[in-house]
C-alpha atoms as a PDB file:
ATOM      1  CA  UNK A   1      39.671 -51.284  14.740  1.00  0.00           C
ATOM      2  CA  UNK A   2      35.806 -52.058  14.661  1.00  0.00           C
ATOM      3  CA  UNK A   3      35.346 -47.941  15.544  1.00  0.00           C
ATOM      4  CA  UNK A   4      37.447 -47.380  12.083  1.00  0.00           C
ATOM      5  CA  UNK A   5      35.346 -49.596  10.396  1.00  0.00           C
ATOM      6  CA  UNK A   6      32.163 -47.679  11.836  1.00  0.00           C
ATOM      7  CA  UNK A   7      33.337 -44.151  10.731  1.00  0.00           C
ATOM      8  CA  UNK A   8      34.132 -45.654   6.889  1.00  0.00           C
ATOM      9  CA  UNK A   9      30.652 -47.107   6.634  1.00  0.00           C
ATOM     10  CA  UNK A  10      29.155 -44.104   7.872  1.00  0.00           C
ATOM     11  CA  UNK A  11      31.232 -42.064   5.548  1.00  0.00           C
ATOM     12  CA  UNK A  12      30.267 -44.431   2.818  1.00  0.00           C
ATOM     13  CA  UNK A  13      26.633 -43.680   3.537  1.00  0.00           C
ATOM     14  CA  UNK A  14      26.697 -40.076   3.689  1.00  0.00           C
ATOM     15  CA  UNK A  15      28.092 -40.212  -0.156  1.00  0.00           C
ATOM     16  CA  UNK A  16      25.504 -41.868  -1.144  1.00  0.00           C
ATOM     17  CA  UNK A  17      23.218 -38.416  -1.771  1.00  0.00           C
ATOM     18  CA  UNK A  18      19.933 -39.622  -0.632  1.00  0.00           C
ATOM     19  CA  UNK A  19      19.439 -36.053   1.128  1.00  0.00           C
ATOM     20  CA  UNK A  20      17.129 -33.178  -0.374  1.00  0.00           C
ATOM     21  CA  UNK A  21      20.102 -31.391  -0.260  1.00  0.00           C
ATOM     22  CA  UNK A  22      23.174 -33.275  -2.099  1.00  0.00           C
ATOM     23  CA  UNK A  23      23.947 -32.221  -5.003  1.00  0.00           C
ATOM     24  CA  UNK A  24      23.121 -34.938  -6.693  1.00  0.00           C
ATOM     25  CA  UNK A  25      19.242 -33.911  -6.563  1.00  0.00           C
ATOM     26  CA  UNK A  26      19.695 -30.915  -8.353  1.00  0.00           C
ATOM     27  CA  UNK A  27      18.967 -33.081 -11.287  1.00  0.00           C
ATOM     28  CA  UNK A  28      16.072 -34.444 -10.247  1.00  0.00           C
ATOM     29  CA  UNK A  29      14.363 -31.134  -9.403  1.00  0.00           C
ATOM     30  CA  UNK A  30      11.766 -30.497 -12.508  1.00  0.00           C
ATOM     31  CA  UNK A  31      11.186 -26.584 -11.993  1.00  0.00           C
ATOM     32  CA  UNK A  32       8.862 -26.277 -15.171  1.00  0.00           C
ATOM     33  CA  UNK A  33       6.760 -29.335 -13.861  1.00  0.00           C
ATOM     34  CA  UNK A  34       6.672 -27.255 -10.425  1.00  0.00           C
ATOM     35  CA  UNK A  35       5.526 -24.062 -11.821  1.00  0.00           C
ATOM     36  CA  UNK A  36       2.579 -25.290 -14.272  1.00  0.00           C
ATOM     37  CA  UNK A  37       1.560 -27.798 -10.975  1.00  0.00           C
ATOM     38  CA  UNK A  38       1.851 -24.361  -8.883  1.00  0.00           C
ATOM     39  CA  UNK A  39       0.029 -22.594 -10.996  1.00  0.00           C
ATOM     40  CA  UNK A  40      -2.716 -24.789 -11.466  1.00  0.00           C
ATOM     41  CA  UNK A  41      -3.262 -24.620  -8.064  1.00  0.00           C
ATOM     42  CA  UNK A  42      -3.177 -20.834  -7.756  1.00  0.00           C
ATOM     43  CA  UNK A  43      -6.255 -21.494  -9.857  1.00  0.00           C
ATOM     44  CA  UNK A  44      -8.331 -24.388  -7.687  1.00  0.00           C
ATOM     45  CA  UNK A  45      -7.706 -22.125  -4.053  1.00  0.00           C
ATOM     46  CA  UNK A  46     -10.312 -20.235  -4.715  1.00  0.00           C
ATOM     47  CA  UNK A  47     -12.705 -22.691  -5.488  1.00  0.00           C
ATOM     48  CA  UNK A  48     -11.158 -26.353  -3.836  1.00  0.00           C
ATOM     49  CA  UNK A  49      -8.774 -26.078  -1.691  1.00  0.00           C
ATOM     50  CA  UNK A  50      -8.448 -29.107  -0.732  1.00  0.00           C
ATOM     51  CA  UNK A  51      -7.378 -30.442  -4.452  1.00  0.00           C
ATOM     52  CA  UNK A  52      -5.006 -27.286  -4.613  1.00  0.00           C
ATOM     53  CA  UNK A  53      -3.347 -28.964  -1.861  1.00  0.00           C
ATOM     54  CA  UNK A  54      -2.828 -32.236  -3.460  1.00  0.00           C
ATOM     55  CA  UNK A  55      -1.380 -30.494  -6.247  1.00  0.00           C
ATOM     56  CA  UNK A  56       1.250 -28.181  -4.600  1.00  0.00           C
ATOM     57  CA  UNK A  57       2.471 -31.265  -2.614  1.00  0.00           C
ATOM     58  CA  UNK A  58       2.766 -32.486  -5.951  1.00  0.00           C
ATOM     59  CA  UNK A  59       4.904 -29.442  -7.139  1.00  0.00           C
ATOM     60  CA  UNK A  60       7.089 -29.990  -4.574  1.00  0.00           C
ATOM     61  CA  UNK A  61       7.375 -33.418  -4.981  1.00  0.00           C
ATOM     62  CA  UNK A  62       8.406 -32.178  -8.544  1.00  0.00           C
ATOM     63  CA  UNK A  63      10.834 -29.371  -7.208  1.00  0.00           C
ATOM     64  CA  UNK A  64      10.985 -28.996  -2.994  1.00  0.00           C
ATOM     65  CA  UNK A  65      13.003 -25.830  -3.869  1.00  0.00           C
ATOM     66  CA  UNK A  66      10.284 -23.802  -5.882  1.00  0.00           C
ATOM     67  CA  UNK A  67       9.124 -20.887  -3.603  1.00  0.00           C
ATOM     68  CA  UNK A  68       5.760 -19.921  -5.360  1.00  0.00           C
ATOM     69  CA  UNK A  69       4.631 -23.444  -4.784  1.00  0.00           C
ATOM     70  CA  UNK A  70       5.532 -23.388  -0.664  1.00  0.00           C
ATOM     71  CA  UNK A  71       3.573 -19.411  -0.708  1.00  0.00           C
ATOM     72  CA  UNK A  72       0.588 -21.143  -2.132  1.00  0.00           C
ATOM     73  CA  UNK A  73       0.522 -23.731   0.223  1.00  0.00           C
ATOM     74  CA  UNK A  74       0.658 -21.259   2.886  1.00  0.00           C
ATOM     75  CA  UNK A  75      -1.980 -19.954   1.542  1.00  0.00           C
ATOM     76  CA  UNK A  76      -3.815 -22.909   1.171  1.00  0.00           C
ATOM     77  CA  UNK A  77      -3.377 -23.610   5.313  1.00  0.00           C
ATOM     78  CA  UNK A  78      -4.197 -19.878   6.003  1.00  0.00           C
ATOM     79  CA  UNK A  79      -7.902 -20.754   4.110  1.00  0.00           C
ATOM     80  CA  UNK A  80      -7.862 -23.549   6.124  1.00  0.00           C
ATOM     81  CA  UNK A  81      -7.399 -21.893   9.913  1.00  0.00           C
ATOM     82  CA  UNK A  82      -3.885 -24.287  10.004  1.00  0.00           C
ATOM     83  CA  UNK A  83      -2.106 -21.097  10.862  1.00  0.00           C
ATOM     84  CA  UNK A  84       1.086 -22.873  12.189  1.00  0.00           C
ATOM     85  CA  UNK A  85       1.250 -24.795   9.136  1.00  0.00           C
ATOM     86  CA  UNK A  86       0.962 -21.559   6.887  1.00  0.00           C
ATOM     87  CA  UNK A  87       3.951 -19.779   8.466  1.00  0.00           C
ATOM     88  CA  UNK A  88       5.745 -22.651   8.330  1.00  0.00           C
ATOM     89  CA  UNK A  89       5.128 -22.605   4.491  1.00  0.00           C
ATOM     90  CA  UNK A  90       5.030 -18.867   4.120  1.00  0.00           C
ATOM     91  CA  UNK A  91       9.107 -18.859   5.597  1.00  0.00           C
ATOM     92  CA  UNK A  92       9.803 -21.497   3.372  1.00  0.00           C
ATOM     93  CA  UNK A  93       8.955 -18.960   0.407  1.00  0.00           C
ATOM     94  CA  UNK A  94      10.397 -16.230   2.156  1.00  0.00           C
ATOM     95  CA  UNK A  95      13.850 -17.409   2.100  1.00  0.00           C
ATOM     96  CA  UNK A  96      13.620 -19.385  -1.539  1.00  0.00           C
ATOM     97  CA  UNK A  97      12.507 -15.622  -2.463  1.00  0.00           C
ATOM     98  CA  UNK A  98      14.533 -13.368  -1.130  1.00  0.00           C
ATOM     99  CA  UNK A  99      13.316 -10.140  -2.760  1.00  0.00           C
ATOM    100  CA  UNK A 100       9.428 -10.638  -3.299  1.00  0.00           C
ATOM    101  CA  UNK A 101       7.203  -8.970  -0.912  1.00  0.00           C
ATOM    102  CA  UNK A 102       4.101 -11.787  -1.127  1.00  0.00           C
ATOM    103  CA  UNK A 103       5.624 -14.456   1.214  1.00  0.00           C
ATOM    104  CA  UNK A 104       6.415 -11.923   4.188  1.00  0.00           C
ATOM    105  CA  UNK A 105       3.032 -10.123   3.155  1.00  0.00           C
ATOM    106  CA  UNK A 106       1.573 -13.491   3.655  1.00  0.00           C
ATOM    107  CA  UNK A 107       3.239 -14.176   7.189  1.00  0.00           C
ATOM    108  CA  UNK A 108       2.059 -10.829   8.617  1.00  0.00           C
ATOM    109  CA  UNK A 109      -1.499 -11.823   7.473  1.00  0.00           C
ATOM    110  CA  UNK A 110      -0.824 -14.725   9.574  1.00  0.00           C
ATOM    111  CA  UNK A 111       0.546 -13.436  12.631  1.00  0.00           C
ATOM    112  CA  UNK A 112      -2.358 -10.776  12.635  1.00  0.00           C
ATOM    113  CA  UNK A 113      -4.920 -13.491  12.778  1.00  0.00           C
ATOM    114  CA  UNK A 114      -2.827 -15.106  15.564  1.00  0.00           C
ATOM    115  CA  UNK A 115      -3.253 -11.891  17.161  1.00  0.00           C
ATOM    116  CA  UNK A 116       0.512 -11.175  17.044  1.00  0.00           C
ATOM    117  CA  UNK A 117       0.305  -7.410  16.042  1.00  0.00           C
ATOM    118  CA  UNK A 118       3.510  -6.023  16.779  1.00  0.00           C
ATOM    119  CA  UNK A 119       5.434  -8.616  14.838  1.00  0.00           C
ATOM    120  CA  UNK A 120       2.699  -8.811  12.223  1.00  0.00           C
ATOM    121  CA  UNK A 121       3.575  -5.103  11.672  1.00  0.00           C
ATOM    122  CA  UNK A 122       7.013  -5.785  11.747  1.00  0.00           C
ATOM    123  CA  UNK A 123       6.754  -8.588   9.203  1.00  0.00           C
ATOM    124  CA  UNK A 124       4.405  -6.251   6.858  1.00  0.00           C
ATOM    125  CA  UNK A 125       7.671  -3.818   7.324  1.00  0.00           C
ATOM    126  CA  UNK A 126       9.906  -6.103   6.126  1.00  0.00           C
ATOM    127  CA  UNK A 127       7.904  -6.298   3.010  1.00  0.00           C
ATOM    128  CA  UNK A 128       8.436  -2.940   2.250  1.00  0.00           C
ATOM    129  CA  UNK A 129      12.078  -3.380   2.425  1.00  0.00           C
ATOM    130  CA  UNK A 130      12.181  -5.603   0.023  1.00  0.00           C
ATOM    131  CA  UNK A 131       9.951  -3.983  -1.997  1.00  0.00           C
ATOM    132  CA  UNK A 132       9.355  -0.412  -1.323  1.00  0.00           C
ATOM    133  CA  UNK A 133       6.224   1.064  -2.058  1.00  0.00           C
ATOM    134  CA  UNK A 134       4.090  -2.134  -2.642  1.00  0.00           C
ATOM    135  CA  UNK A 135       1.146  -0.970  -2.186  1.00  0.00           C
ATOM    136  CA  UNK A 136      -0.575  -4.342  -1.092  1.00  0.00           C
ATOM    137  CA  UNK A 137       1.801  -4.303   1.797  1.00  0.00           C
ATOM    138  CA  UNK A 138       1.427  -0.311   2.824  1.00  0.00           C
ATOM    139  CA  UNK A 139      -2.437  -0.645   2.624  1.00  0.00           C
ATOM    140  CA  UNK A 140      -2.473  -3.785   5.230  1.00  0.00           C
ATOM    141  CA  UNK A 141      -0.278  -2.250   7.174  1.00  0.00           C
ATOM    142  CA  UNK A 142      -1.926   1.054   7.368  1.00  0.00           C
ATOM    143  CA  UNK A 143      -5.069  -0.888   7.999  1.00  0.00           C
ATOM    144  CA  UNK A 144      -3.652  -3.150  10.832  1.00  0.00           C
ATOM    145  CA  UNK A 145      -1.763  -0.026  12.326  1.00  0.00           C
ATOM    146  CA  UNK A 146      -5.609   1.768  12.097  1.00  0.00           C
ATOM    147  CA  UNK A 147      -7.461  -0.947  13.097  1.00  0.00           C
ATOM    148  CA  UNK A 148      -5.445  -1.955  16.173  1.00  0.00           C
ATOM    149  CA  UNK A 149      -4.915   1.984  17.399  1.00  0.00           C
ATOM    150  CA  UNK A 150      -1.207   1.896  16.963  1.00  0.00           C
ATOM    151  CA  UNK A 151       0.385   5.031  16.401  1.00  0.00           C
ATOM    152  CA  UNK A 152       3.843   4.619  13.669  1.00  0.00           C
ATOM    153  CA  UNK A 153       5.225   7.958  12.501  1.00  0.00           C
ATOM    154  CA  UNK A 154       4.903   6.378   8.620  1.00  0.00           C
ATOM    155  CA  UNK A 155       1.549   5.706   9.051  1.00  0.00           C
ATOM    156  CA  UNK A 156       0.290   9.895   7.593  1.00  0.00           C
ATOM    157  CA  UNK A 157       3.011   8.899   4.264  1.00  0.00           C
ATOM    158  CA  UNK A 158       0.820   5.469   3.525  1.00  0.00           C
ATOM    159  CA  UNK A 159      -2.381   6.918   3.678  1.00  0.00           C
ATOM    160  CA  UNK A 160      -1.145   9.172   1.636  1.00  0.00           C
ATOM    161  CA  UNK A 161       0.195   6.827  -0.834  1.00  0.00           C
ATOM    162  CA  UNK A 162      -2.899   4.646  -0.625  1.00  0.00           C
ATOM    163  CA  UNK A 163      -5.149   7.602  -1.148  1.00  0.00           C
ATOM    164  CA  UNK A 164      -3.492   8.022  -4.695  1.00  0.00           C
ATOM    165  CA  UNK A 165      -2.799   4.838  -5.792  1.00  0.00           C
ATOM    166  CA  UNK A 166      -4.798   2.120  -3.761  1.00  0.00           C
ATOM    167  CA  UNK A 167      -5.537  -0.961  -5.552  1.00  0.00           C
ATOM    168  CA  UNK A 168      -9.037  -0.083  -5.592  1.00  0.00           C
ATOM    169  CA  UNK A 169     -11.798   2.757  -5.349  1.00  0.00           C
ATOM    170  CA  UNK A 170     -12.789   1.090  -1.889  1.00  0.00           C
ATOM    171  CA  UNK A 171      -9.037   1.481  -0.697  1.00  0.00           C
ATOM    172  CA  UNK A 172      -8.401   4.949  -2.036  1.00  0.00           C
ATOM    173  CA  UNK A 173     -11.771   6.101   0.037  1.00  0.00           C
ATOM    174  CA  UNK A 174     -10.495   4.419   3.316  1.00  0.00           C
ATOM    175  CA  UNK A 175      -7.346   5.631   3.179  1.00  0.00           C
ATOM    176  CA  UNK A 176      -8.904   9.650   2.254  1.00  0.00           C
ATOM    177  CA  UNK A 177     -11.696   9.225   4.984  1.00  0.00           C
ATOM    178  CA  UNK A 178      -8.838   7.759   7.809  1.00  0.00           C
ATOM    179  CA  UNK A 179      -6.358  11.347   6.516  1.00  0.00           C
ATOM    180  CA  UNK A 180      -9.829  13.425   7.483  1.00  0.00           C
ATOM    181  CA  UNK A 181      -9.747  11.640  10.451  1.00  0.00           C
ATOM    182  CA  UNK A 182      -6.000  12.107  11.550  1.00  0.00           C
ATOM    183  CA  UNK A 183      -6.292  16.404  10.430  1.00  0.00           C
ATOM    184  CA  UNK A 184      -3.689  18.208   8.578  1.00  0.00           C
ATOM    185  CA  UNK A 185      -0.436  16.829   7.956  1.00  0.00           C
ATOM    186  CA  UNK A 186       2.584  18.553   9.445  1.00  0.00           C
ATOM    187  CA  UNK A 187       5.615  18.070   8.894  1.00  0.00           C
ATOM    188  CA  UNK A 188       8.623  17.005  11.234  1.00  0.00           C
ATOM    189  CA  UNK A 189       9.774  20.541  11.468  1.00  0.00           C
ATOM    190  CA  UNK A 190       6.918  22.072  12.344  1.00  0.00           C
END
């Protein structure tokens, strides 16, 4: 009898929807509140980190859901050397956005500076499939692939890529100076 009693008052505390994910939270999540807090903070990294912290733990306070607000934080701890605590927040964002590149960008940056270069260049890959041809993603990549001496049979088709549309001057000229470098393309049939 007293182990029937024991299961009901469990069962009558698990209704009760004090976990972040009952639905009964759903209604307390304040998304807007979350973004302008988020943003706000995109603005103070730069400049104060540590107040751009305080506010994205407010944002999530407002909304624990919103995945701009966990990338920022990530990036916050990746200014900060906490690189543990940056993946951490940088797979939170990955899986609240499921098709953006910047949170899986942001975890290969992270794994590179933990010195894990294979899966950093696996992460940067993973980028791309979410978002082919995002050039942030193809010119780290082509950098880290450069940089570390690894050879990856994409790696002629970025520089490439970067070489005509790089974000910047700086990037198209690293990307035609490294094709110089590398000699004439040929192709797979040749």
């Amino acid at each position: 009898m007293r182990t029937w009693v024991l299961v009901l008052a469990l069962v009558g505390c698990r209704a009760a929807g004090t976990g972040p994910y009952e639905p009964g939270n759903e209604a307390k999540r304040d998304t807007v509140r979350a973004q302008e807090l988020s943003a706000r903070a995109a603005d103070l990294i730069a400049t104060d980190v540590g107040e751009a912290e305080r506010v994205l733990r407010e944002a999530l306070g407002a909304d624990l859901f919103f995945g701009p607000a966990h990338n920022n934080l990530g990036v916050v701890y990746l200014k900060q050397g906490k690189l543990y605590e940056a993946a951490g927040e940088f797979e939170w964002a990955r899986k609240l956005m499921p098709g953006h590149p910047d949170p899986r960008m942001n975890l290969a940056l992270t794994l590179e500076q933990a010195g894990k270069t294979d899966e950093a260049i696996a992460t940067y890959k993973t980028a791309l499939e979410v978002w082919p041809g995002h050039i942030g993603s193809i010119e780290a990549l082509a950098k880290l692939c450069v940089v570390s001496n690894r050879s990856d049979p994409e790696l002629a088709g970025w520089l490439t890529e970067i070489a005509m549309r790089g974000e910047t001057e700086e990037w198209r000229e690293w990307a035609r100076a490294r094709q110089t470098r590398l000699g004439p393309m040929r192709s797979e049939n040749e």
